[in-house]
Protein backbone atom coordinates (compact mmCIF):
# COMPACT_ATOMS: atom_id res chain seq x y z
CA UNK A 1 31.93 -91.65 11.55
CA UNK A 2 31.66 -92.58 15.53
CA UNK A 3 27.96 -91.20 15.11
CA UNK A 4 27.65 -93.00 12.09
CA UNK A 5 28.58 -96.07 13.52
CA UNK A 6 26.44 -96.15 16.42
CA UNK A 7 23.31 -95.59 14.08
CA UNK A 8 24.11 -98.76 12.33
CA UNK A 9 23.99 -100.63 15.43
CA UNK A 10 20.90 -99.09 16.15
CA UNK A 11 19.27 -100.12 12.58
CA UNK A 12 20.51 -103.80 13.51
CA UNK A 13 18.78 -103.92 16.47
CA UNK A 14 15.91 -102.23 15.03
CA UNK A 15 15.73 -105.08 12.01
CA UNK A 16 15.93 -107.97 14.39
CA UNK A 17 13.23 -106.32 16.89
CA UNK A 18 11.25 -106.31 13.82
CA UNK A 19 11.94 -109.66 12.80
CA UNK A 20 11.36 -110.80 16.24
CA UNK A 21 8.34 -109.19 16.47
CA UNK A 22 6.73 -111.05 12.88
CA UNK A 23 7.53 -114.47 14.39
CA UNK A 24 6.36 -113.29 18.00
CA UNK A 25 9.33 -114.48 19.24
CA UNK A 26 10.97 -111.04 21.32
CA UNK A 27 9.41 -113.42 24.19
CA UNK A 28 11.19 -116.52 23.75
CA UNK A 29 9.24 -119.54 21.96
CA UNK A 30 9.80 -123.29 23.36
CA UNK A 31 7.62 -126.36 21.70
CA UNK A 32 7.63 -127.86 25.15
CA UNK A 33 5.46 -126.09 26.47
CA UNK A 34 3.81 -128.90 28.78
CA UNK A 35 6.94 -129.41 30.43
CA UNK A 36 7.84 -125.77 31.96
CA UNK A 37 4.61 -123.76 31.55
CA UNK A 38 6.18 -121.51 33.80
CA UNK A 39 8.07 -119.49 31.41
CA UNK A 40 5.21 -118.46 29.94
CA UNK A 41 2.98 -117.59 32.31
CA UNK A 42 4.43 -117.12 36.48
CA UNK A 43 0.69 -117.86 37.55
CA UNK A 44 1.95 -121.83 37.30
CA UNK A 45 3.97 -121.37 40.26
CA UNK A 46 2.93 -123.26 43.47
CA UNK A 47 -0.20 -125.00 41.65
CA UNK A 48 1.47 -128.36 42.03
CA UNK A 49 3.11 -128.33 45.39
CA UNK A 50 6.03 -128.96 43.94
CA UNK A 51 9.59 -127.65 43.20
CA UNK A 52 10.55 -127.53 39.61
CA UNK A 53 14.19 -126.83 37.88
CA UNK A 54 13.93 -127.13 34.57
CA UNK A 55 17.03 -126.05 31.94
CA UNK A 56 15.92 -125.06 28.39
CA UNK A 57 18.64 -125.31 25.35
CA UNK A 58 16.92 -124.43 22.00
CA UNK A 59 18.70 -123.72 18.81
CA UNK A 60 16.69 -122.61 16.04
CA UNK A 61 16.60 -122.57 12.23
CA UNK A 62 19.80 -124.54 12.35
CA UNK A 63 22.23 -124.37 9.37
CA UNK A 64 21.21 -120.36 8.74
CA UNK A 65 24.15 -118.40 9.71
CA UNK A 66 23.97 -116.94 13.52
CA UNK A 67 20.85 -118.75 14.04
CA UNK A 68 19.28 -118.01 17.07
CA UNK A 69 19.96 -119.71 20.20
CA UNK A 70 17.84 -119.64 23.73
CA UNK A 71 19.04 -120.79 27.12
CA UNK A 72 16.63 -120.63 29.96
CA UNK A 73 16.78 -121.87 33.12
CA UNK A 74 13.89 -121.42 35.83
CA UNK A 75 13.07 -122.32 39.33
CA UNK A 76 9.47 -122.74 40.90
CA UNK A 77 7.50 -123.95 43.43
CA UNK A 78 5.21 -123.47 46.25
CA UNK A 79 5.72 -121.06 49.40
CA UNK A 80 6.11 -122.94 52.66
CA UNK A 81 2.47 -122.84 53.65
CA UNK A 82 1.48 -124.42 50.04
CA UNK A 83 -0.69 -121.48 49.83
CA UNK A 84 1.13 -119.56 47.12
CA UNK A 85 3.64 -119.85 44.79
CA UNK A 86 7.48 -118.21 44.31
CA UNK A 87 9.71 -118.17 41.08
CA UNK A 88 12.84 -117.17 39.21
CA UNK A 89 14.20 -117.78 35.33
CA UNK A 90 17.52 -116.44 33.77
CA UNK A 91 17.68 -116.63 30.23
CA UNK A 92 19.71 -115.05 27.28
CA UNK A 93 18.96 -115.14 23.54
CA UNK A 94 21.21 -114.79 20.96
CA UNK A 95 20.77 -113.48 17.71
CA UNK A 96 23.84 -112.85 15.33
CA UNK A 97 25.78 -110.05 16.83
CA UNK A 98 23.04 -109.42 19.24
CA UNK A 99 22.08 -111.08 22.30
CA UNK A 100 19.75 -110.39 25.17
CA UNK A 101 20.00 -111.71 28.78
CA UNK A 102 17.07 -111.27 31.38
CA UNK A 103 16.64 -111.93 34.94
CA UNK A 104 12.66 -112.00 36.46
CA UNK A 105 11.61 -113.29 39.62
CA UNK A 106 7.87 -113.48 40.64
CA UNK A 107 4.78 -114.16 43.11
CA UNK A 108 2.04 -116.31 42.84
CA UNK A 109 -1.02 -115.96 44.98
CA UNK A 110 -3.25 -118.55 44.74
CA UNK A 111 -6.92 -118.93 46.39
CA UNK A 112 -9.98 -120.56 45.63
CA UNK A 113 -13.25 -119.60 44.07
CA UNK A 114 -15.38 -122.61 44.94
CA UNK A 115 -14.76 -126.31 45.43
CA UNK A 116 -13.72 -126.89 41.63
CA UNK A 117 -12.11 -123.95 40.67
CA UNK A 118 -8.72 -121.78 41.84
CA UNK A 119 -7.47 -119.06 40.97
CA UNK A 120 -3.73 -117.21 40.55
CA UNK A 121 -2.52 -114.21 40.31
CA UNK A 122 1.29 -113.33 39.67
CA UNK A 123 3.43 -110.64 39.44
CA UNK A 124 7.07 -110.58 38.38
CA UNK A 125 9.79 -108.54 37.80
CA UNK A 126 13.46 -107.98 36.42
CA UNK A 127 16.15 -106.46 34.36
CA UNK A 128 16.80 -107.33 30.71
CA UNK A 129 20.31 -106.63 29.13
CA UNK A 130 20.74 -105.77 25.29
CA UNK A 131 24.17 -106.46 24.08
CA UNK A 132 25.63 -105.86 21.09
CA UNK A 133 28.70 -106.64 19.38
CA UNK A 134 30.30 -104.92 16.71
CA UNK A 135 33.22 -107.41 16.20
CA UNK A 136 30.47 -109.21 14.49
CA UNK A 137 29.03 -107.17 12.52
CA UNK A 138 30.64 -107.15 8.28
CA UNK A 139 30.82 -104.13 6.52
CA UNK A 140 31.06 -103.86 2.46
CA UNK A 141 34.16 -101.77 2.80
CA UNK A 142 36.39 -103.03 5.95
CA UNK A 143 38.47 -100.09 5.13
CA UNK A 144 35.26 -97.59 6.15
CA UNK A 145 36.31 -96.29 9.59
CA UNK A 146 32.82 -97.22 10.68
CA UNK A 147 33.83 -100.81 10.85
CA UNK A 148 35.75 -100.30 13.73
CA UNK A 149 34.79 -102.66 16.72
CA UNK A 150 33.00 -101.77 19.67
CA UNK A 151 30.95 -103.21 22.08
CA UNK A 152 27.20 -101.54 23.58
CA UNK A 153 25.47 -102.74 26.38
CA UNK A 154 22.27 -101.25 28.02
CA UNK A 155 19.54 -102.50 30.72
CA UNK A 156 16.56 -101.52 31.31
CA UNK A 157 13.74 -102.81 34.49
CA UNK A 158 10.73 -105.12 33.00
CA UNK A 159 7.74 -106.93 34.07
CA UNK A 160 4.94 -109.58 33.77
CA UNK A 161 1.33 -110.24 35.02
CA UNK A 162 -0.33 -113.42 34.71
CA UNK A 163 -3.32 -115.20 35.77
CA UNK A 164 -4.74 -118.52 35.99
CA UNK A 165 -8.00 -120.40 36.44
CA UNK A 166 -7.43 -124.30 37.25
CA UNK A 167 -8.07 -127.47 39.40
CA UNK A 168 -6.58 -131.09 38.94
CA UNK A 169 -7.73 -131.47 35.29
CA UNK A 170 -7.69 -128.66 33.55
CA UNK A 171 -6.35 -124.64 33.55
CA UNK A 172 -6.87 -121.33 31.64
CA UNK A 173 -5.18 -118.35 32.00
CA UNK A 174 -3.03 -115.30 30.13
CA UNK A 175 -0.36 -113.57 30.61
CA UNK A 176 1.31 -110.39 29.43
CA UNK A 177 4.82 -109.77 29.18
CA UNK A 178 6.67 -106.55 28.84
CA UNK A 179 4.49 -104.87 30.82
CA UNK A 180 6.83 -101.59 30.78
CA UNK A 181 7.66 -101.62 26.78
CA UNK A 182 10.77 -100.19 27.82
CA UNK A 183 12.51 -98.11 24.59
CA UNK A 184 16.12 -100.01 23.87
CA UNK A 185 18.45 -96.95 24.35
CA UNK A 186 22.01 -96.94 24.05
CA UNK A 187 24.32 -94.76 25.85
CA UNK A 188 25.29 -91.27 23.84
CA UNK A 189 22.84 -91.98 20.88
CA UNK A 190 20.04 -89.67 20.93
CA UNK A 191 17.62 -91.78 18.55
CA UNK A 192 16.49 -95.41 19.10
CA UNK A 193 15.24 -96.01 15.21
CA UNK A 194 11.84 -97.27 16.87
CA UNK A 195 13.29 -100.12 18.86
CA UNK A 196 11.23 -100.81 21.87
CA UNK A 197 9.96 -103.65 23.55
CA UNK A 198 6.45 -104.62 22.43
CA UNK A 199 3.75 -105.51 24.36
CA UNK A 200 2.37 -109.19 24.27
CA UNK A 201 -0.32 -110.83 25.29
CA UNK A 202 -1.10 -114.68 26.01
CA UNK A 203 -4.50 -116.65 26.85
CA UNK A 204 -4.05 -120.09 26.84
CA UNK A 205 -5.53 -123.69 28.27
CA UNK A 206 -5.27 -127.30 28.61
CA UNK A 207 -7.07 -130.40 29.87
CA UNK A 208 -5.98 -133.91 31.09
CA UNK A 209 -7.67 -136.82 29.62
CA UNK A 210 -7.54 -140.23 31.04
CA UNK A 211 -7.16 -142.84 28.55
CA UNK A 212 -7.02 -146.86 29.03
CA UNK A 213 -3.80 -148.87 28.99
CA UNK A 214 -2.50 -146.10 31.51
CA UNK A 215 -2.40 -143.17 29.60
CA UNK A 216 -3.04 -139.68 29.58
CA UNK A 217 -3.45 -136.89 27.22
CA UNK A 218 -3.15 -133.08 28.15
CA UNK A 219 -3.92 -131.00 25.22
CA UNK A 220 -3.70 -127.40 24.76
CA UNK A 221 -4.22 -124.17 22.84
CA UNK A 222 -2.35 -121.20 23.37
CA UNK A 223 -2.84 -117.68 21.40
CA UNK A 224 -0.09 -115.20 21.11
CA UNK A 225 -0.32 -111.37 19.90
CA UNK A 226 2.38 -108.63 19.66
CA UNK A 227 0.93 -105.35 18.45
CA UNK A 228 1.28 -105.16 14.92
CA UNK A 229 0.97 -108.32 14.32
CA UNK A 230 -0.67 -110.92 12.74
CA UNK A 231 -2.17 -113.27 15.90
CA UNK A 232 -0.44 -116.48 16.17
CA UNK A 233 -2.15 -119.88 17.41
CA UNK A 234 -0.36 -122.75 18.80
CA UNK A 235 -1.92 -126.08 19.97
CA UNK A 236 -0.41 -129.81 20.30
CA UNK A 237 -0.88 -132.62 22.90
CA UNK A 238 1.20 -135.48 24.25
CA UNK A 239 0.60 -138.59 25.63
CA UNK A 240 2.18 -139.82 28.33
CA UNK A 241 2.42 -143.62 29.56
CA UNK A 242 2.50 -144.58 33.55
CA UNK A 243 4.16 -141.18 34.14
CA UNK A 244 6.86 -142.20 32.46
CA UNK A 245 7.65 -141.87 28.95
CA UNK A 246 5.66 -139.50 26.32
CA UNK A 247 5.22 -138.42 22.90
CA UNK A 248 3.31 -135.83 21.45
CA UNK A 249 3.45 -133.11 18.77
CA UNK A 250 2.40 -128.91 18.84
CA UNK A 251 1.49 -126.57 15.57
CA UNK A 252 2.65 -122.91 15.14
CA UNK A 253 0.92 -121.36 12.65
CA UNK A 254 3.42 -119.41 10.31
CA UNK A 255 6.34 -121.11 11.99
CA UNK A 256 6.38 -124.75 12.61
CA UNK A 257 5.49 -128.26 13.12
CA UNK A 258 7.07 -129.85 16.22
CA UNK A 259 7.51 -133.58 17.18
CA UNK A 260 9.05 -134.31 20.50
CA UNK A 261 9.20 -136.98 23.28
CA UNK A 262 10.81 -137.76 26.73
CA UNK A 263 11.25 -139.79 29.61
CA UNK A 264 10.97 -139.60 33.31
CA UNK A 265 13.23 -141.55 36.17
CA UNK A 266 12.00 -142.04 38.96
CA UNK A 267 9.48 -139.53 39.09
CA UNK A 268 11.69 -136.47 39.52
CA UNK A 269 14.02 -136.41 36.98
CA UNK A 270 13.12 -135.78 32.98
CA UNK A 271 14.45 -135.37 29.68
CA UNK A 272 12.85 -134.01 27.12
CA UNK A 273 13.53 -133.87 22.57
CA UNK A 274 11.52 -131.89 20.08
CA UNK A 275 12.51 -131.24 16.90
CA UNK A 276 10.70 -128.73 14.23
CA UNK A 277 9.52 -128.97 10.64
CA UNK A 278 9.77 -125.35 9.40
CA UNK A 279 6.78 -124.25 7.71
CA UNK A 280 7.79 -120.57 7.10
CA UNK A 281 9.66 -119.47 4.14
CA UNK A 282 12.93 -119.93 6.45
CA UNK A 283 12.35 -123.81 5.36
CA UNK A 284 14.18 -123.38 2.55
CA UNK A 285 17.57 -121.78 4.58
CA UNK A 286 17.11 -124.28 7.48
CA UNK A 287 17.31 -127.43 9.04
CA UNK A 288 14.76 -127.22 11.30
CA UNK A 289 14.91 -126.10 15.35
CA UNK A 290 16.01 -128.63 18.46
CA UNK A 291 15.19 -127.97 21.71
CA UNK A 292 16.62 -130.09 24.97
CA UNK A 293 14.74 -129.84 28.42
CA UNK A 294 16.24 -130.97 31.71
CA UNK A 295 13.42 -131.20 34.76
CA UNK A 296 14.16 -131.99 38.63
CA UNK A 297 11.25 -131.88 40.90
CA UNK A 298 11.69 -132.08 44.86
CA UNK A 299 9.37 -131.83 47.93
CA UNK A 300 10.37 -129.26 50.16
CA UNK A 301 10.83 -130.36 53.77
């Protein structure tokens, strides 16, 4: 029954991979993307001169049972020539009885192609840990010796390339995480049930427009695809007011409509609040996804 056991652990984490996978989400999703555009793609590091901490807290599909729940938090900023860029994020992700914790750090180089275009390149790499835990999981029959508990842990080495065309009003790039698609194998089980890390790819862009009364809007578009899968397209905008306070809004198609806003003291410290309109069939199980973002930005001296 041991055997047994493990197997069904291995069928969970195959069925969330999978579900993961359908929302393109084994890379974790935030609707703010303006504010830490890092996360997504490690090319951002450096192109602002600037040190950035930003904290991520997203819960999603509220009010469905073990919702899933993302908690990032990243450093980045430029090397101490200002030539290139550095950069670090910890996040975990959990899912029911399942949760995932990674650890990447990267390198940005950054040159330029002419007098209106740069370029950067960046590299990163890390160790993701699968956990799961079978207190959690519920069995039909509690009486079936396969609902004993137990706890399995494994961790395995990944990586990310990104790129990144920009100057001060506009940027296009990709990146692609998961570069080793790592197979999720557990310690004494000889099968893995399929579960693997998929590839993904992401090409994106945005451009600042400035608007009277003070304002500016930076739209973008970004395009996500997991082998498999059907390719998912995100845009939104916000506008933001004396580099202060903003608003905006971003689409996901097949997931959600987001609405968010925030505010800015002093120049270096933010707060950010989007909330999302499910559009998926999970609308009808949930109350929606929050996310909260916390931003510090600092000179180096």
């Amino acid at each position: 029954m041991k055997i047994f056991f493990k197997h069904i652990i291995i069928l969970a984490v195959a069925v969330c991979i999978s579900c993961s996978s359908y929302l393109a989400q084994q890379i974790p999703v935030y609707s703010q993307f303006f504010m830490n555009k890092y996360t997504q793609n490690p090319a951002f590091a450096g192109m602002d001169h600037l040190y950035s901490v930003t904290s991520n807290h997203r819960y999603q599909w509220v009010g469905m049972r073990d919702y899933p729940r993302t908690y990032t938090l990243s450093l980045n900023g430029p090397t101490k020539d200002l030539k290139n860029g550095i950069g670090a994020f910890l996040y975990t992700d959990n899912v029911g009885p399942t949760r995932r914790t990674g650890l990447q750090a990267s390198y940005a180089y950054h040159t330029q192609i002419n007098d209106k275009i740069n370029v950067s390149l960046s590299l990163s790499g890390g160790l993701i840990e699968w956990k799961i835990d079978g207190n959690r999981l519920t069995f039909t029959d509690q009486n079936d010796p396969a609902a004993s508990s137990g706890i399995m842990r494994t961790i395995m080495p990944d990586a990310k390339f990104g790129f990144l065309f920009y100057n001060d009003k506009w940027h296009a790039g990709g990146a692609a995480p998961n570069l080793l698609q790592n197979k999720i194998k557990f310690k004494d089980v000889s099968t893995t049930a399929g579960s693997k890390l998929e590839d993904h790819y992401f090409i994106h862009g945005g451009y600042d427009f400035i608007l009277p009364y003070d304002l500016v809007a930076d739209p973008y578009i970004l395009l996500r695809y997991v082998s498999s899968v059907p390719l998912q397209l995100e845009f939104g905008s916000k506008v933001t007011w004396k580099n202060l306070a903003w608003a905006g809004f971003s689409y996901r198609t097949g997931d959600a409509i987001s609405m968010l806003f925030g505010y800015t003291f002093k120049e270096y410290l933010s707060f950010g609040y989007s909330y999302d309109f499910t559009t998926s069939n999970l609308r009808n199980y949930s109350g929606g996804s929050h996310e909260l973002l916390f931003r510090i930005l600092f000179e180096r001296h």
